[in-house]
C-alpha atoms as a PDB file:
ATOM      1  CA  UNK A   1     -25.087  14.647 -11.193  1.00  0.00           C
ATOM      2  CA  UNK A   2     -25.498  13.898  -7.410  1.00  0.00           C
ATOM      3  CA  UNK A   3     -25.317  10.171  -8.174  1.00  0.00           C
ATOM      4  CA  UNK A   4     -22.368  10.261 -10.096  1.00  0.00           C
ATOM      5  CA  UNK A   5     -20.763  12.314  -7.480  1.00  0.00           C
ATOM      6  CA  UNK A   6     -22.093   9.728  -4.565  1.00  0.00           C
ATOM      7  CA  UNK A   7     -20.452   6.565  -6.687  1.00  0.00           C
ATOM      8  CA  UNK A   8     -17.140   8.948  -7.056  1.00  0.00           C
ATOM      9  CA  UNK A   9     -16.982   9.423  -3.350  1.00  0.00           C
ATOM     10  CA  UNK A  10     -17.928   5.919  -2.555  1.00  0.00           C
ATOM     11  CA  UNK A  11     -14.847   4.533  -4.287  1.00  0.00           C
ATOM     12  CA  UNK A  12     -12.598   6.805  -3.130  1.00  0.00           C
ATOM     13  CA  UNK A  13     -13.357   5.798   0.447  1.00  0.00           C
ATOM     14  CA  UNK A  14     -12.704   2.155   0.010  1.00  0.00           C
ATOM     15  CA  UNK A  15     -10.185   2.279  -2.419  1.00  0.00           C
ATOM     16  CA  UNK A  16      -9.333  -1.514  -1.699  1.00  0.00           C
ATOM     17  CA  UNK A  17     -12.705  -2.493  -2.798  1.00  0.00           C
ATOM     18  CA  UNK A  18     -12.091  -5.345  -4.821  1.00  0.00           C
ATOM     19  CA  UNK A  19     -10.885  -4.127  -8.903  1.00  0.00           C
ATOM     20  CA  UNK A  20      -9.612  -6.564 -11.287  1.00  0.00           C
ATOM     21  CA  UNK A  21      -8.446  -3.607 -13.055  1.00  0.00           C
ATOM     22  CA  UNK A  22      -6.533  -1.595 -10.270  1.00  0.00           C
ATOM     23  CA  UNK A  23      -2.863  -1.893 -10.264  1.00  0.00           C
ATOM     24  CA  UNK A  24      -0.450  -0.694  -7.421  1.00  0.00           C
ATOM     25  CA  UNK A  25       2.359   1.293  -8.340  1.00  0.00           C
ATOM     26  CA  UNK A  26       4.582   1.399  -5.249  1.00  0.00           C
ATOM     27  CA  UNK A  27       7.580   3.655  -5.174  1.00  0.00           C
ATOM     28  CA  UNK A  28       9.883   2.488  -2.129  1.00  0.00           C
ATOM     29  CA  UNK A  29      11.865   5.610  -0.881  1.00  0.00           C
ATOM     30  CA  UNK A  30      15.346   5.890   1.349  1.00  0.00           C
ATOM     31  CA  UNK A  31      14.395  10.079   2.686  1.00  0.00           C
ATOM     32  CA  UNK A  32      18.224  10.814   4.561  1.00  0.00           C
ATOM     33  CA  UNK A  33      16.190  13.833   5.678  1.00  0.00           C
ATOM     34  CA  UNK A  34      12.159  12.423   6.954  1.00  0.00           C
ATOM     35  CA  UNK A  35      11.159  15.557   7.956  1.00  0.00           C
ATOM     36  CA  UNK A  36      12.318  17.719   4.765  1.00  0.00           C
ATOM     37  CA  UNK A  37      11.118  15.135   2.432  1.00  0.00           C
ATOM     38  CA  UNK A  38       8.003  15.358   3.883  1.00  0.00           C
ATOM     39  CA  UNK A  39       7.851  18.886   3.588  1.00  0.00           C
ATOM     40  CA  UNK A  40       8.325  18.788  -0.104  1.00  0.00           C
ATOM     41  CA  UNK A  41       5.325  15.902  -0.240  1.00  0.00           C
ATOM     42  CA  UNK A  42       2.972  18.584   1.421  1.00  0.00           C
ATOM     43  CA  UNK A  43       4.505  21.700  -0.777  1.00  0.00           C
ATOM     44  CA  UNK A  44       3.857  20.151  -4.338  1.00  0.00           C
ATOM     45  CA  UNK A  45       3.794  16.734  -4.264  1.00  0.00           C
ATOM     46  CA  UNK A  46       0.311  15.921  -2.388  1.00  0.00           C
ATOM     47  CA  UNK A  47      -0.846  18.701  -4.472  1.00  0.00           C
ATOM     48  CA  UNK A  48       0.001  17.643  -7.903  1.00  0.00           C
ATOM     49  CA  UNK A  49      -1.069  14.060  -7.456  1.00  0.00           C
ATOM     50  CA  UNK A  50      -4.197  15.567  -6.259  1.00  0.00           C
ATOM     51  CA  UNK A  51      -4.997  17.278  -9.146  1.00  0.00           C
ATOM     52  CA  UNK A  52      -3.975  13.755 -11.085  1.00  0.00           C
ATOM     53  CA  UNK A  53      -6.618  12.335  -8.976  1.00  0.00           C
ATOM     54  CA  UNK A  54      -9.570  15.032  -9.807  1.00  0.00           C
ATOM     55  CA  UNK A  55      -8.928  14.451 -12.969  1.00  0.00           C
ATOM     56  CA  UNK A  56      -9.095  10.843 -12.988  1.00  0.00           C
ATOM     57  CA  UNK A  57      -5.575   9.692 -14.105  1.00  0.00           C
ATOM     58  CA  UNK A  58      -4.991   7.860 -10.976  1.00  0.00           C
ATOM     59  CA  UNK A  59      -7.414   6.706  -8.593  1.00  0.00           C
ATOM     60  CA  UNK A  60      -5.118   7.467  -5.458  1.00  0.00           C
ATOM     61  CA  UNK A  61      -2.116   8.564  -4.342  1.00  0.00           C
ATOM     62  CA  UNK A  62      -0.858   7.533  -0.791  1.00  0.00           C
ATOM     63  CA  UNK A  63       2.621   7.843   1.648  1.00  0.00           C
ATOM     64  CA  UNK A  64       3.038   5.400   3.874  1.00  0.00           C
ATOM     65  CA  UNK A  65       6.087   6.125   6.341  1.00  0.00           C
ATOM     66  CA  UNK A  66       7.888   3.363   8.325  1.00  0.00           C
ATOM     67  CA  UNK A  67       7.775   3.522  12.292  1.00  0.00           C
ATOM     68  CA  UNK A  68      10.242   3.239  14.347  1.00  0.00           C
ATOM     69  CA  UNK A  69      13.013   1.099  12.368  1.00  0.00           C
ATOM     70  CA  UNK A  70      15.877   3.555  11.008  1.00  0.00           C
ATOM     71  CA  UNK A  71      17.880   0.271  10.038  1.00  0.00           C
ATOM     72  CA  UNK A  72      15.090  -0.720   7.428  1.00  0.00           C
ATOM     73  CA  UNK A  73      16.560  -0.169   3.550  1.00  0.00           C
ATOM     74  CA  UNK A  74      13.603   2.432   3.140  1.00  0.00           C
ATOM     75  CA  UNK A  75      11.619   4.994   4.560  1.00  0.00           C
ATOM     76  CA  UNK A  76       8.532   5.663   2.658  1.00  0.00           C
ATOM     77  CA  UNK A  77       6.491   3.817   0.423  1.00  0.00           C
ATOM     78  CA  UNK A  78       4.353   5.864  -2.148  1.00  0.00           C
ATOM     79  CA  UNK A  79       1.674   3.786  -3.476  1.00  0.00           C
ATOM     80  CA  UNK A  80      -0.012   5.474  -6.732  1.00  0.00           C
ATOM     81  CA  UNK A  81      -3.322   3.458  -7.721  1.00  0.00           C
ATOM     82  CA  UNK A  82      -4.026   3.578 -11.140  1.00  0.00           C
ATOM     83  CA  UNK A  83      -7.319   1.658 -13.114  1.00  0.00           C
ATOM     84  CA  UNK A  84      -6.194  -0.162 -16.537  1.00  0.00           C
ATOM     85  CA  UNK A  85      -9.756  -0.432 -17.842  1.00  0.00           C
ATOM     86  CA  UNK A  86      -9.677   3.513 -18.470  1.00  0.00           C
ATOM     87  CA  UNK A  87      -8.665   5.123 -22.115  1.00  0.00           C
ATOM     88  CA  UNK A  88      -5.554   7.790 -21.859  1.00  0.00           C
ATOM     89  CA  UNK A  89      -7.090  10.561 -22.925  1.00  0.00           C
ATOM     90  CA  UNK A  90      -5.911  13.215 -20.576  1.00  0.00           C
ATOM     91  CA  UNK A  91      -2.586  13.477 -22.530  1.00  0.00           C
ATOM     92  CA  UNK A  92      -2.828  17.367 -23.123  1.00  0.00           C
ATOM     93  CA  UNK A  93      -3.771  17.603 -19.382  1.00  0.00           C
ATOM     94  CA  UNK A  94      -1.169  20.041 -17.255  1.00  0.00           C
ATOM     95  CA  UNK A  95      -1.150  18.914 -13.317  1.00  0.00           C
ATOM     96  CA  UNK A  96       1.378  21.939 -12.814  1.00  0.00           C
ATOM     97  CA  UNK A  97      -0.787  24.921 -14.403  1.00  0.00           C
ATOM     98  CA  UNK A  98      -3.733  22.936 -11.906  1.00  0.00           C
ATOM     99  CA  UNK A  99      -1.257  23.937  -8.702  1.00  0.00           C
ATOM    100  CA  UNK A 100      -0.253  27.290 -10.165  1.00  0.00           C
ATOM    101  CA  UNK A 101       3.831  25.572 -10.842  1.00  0.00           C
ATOM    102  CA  UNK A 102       6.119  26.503 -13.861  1.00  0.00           C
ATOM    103  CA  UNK A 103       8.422  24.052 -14.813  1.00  0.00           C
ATOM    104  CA  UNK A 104      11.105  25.544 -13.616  1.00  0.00           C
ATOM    105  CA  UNK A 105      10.230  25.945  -9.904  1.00  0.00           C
ATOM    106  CA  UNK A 106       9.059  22.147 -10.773  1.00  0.00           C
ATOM    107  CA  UNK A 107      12.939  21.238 -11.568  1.00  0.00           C
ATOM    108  CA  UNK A 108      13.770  23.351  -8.870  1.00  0.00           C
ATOM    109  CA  UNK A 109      11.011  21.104  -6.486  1.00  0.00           C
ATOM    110  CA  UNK A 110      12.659  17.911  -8.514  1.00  0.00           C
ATOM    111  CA  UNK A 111      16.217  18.198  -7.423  1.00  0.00           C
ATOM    112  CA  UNK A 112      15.684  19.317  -3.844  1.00  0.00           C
ATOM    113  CA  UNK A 113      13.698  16.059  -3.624  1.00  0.00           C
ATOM    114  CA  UNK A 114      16.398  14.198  -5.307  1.00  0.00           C
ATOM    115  CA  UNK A 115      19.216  15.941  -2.505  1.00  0.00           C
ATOM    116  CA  UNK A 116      17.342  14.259   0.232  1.00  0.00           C
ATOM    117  CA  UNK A 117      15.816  10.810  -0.696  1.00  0.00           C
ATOM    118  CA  UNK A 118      16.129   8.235  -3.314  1.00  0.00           C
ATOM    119  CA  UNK A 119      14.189   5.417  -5.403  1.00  0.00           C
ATOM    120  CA  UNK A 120      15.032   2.350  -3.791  1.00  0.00           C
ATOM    121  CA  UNK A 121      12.652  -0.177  -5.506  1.00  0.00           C
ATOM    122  CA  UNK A 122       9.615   0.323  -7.765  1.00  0.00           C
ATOM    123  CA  UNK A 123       7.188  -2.582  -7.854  1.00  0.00           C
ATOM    124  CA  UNK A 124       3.560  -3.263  -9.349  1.00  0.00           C
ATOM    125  CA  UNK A 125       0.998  -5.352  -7.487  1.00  0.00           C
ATOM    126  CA  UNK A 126      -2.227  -6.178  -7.703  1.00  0.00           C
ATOM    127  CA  UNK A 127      -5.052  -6.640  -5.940  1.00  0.00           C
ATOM    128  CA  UNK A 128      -6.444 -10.590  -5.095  1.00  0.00           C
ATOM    129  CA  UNK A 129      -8.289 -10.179  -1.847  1.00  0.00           C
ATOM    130  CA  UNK A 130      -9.227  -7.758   0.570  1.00  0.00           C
ATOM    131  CA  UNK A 131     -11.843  -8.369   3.528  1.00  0.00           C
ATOM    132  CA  UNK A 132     -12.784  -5.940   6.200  1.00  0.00           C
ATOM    133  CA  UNK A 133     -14.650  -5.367   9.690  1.00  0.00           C
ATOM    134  CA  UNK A 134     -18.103  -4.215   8.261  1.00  0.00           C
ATOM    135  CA  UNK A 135     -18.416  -0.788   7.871  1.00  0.00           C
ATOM    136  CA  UNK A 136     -15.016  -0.075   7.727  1.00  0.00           C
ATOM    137  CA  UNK A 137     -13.251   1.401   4.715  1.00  0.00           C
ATOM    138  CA  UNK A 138      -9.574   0.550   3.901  1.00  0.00           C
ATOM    139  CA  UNK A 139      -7.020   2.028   3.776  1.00  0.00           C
ATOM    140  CA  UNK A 140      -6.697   1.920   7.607  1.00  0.00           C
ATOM    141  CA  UNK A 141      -4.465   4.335   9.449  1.00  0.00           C
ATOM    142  CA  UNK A 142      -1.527   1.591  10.167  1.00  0.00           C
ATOM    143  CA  UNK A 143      -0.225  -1.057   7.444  1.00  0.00           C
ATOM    144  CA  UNK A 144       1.337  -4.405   8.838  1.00  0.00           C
ATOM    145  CA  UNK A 145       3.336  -5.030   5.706  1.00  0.00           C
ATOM    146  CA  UNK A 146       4.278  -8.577   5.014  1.00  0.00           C
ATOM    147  CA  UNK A 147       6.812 -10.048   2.407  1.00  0.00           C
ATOM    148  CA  UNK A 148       5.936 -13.413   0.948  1.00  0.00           C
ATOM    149  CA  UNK A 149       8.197 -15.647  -0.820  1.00  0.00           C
ATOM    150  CA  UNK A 150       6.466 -19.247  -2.276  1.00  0.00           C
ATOM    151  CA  UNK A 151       8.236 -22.328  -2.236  1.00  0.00           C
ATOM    152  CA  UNK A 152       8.086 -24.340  -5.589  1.00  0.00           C
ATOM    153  CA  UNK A 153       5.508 -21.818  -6.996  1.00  0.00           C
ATOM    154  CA  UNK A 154       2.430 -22.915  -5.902  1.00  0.00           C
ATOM    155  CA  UNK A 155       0.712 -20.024  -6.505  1.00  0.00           C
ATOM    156  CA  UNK A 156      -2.886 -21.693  -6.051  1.00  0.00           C
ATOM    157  CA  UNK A 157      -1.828 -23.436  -3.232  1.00  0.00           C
ATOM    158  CA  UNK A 158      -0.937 -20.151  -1.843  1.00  0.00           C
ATOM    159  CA  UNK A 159      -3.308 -17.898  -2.717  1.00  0.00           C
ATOM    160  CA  UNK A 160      -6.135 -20.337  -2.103  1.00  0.00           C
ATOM    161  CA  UNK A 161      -4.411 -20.925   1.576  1.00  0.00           C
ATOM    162  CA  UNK A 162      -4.370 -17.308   2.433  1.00  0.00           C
ATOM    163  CA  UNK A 163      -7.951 -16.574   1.405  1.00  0.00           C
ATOM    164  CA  UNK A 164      -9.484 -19.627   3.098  1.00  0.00           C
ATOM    165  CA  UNK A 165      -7.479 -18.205   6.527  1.00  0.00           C
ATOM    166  CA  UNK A 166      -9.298 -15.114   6.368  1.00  0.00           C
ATOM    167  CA  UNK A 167     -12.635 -14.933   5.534  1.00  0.00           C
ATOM    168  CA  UNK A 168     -13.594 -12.291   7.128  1.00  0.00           C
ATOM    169  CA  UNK A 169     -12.359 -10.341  10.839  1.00  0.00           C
ATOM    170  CA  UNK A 170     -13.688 -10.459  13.930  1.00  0.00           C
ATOM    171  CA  UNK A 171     -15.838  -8.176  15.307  1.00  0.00           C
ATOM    172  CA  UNK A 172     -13.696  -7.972  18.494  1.00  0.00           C
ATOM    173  CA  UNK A 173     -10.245  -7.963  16.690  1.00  0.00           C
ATOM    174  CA  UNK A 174      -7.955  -5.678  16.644  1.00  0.00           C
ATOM    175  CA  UNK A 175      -7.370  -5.978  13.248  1.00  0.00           C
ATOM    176  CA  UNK A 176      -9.740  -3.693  10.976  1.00  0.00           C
ATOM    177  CA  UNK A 177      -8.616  -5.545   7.886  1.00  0.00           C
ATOM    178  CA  UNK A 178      -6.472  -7.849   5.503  1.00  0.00           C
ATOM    179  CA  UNK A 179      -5.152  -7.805   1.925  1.00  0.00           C
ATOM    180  CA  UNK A 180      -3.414  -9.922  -0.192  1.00  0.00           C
ATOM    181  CA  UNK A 181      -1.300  -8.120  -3.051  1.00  0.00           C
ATOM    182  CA  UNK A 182       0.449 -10.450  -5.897  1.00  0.00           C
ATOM    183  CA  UNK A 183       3.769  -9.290  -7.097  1.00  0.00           C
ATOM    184  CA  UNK A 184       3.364  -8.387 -10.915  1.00  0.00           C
ATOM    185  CA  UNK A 185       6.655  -7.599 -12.121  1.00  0.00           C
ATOM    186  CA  UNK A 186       8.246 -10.897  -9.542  1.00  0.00           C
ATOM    187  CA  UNK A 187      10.516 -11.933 -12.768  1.00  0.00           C
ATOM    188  CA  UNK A 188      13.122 -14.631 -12.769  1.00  0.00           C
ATOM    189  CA  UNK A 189      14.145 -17.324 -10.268  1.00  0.00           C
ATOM    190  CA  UNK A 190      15.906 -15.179  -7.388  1.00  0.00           C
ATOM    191  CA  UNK A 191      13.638 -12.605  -6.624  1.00  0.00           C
ATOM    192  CA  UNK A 192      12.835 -11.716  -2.709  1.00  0.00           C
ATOM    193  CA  UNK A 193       9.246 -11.894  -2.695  1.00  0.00           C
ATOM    194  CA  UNK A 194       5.915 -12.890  -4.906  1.00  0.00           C
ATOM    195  CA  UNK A 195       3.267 -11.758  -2.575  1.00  0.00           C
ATOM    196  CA  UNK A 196       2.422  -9.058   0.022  1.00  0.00           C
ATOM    197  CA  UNK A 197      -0.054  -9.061   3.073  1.00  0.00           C
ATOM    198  CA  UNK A 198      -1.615  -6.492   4.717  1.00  0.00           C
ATOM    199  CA  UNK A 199      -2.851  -6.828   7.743  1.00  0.00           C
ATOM    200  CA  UNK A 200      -5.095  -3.705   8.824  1.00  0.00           C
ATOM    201  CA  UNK A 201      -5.248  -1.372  12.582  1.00  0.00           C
ATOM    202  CA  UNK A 202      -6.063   1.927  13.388  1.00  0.00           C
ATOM    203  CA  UNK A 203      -3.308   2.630  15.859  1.00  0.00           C
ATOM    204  CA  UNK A 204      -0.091   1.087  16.284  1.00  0.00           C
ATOM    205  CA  UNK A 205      -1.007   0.354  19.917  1.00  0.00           C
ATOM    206  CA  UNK A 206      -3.674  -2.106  18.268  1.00  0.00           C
ATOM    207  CA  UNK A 207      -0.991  -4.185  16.531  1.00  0.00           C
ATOM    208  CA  UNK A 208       1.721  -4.308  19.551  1.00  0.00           C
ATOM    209  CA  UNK A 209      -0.704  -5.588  22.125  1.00  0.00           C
ATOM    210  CA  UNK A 210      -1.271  -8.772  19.272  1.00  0.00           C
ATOM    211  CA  UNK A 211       1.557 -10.031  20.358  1.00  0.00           C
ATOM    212  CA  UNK A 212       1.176  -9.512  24.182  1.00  0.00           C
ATOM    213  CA  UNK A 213       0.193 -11.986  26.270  1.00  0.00           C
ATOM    214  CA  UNK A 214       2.381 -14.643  28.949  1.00  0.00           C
ATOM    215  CA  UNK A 215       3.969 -17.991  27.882  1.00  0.00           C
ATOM    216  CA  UNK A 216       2.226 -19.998  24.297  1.00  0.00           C
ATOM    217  CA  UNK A 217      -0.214 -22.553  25.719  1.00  0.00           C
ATOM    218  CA  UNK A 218      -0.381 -23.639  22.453  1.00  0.00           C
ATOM    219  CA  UNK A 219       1.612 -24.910  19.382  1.00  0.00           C
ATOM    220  CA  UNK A 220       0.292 -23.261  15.791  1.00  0.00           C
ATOM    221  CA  UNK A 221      -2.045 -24.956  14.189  1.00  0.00           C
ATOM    222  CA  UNK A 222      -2.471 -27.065  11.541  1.00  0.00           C
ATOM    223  CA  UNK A 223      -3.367 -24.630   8.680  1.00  0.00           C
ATOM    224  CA  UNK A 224      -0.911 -22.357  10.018  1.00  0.00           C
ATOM    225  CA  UNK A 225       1.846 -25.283   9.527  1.00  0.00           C
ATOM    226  CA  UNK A 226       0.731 -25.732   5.813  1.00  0.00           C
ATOM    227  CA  UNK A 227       0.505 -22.115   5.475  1.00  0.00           C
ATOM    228  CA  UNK A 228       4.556 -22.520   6.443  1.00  0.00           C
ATOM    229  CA  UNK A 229       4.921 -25.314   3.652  1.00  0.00           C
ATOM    230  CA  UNK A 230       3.995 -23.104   1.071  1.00  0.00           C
ATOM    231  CA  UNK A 231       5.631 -19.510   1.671  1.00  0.00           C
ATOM    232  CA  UNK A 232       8.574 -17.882   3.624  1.00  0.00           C
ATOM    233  CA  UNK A 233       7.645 -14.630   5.809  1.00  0.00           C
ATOM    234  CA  UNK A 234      10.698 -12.470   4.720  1.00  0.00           C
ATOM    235  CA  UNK A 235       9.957  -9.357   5.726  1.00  0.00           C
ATOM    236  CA  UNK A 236       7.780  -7.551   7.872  1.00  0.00           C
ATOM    237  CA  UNK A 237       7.515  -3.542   8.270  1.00  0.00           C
ATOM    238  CA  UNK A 238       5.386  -1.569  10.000  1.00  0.00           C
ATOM    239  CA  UNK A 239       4.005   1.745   8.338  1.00  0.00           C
ATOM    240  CA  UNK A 240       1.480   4.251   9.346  1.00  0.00           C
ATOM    241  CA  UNK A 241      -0.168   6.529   6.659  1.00  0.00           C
ATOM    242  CA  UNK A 242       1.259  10.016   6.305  1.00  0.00           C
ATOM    243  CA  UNK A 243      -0.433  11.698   3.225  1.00  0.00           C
ATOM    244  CA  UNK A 244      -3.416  10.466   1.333  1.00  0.00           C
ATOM    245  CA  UNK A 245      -5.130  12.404  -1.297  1.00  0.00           C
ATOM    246  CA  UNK A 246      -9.020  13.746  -0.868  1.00  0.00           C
END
């Protein structure tokens, strides 16, 4: 029993360990209210997705709030993990007799939430590449969150590009770690992006003083220049990490 606990706890400390079977569920929120949102996330929401969690329906449940951008189109990002490979047998399962809820003060908990904040995007990713500082675990406590668009779809090109630039992470950089997320639901010609990167800190001090420094003595290099051939940056957005379940 002790080993099967010791596996359990392992994996949900380094959730990003590389799983061809995890997908990532990400629920982009507009909150008009931050703080009362948040409020409700702590009152029944962190709870509920908790008890999802114990009982193995997702593997983890995580808000992610942006800092210090009120002109962004959202607020929050709630990332839900969930693992393919696993049979749906929980179906009879009850999250809200777990947290001691009736469905009615669960409507109630519903439309307050709905009052104050709404869906602004729902997109599935998954999970090609994630590389760390040893001994560090990821999620980290700040998310650099980039938004990739390719150019002519050269996926391999791409993906093969981004891997080959990092390897692995410095001992003696800032960063703590870096993820690359492909866009699984990125249908049609006109979307806005097909791939996410992550790049890793544990404080947002860490990321601001990357790009301190006096005048470029340098142009980018040439990787970095193919790296440009291949994708558009269209988005960046800085989050730090609010809620994450035990």
């Amino acid at each position: 029993m002790k080993k099967y606990f010791f596996i359990a706890l392992m994996l949900s400390f380094n959730i990003f360990a590389q799983n061809p079977n995890f997908i990532y569920d990400q629920h982009f929120i507009k909150a008009d209210d931050v703080e009362a949102y948040e409020e409700l996330i702590k009152e029944k929401f962190l709870p509920y997705n908790q008890a999802r969690k114990d009982k193995g329906i997702i593997e983890e449940f995580t808000v992610w709030r942006v800092i210090h951008n009120p002109d962004e189109d959202f607020t929050h990002m709630v990332t839900f993990i969930y693992d393919i490979s696993k049979e749906n047998s929980n179906d009879d399962f009850n999250a809200l007799k777990e947290i001691n809820t009736s469905e009615k003060d669960w409507e109630r908990f519903q439309n307050d939430a709905s009052n104050i904040r709404k869906l602004v995007y729902r997109h599935k990713w998954n999970n090609l590449k994630s590389v760390s500082k040893k001994g560090v675990d990821l999620p980290a406590n700040i998310m650099v969150l980039n938004f990739m668009k390719l150019k002519n779809d050269k996926y391999g090109s791409y993906e093969q590009a981004e891997v080959k630039l990092n390897k692995s992470i410095s001992s003696n950089s800032p960063r703590q770690g870096w993820t690359l997320h492909r866009r699984l639901d990125n249908y049609g010609t006109d979307t806005y992006y097909s791939h996410t990167t992550i790049d890793w800190y544990n404080n947002y001090l860490d990321f601001i003083k990357t790009g301190m420094g006096g005048i470029a003595q340098s142009d980018p290099d040439k990787e970095s220049v193919n790296m440009n051939n291949l994708r558009d940056l269209k988005q960046r957005v800085i989050m730090y990490k609010a809620f994450q379940s035990k």
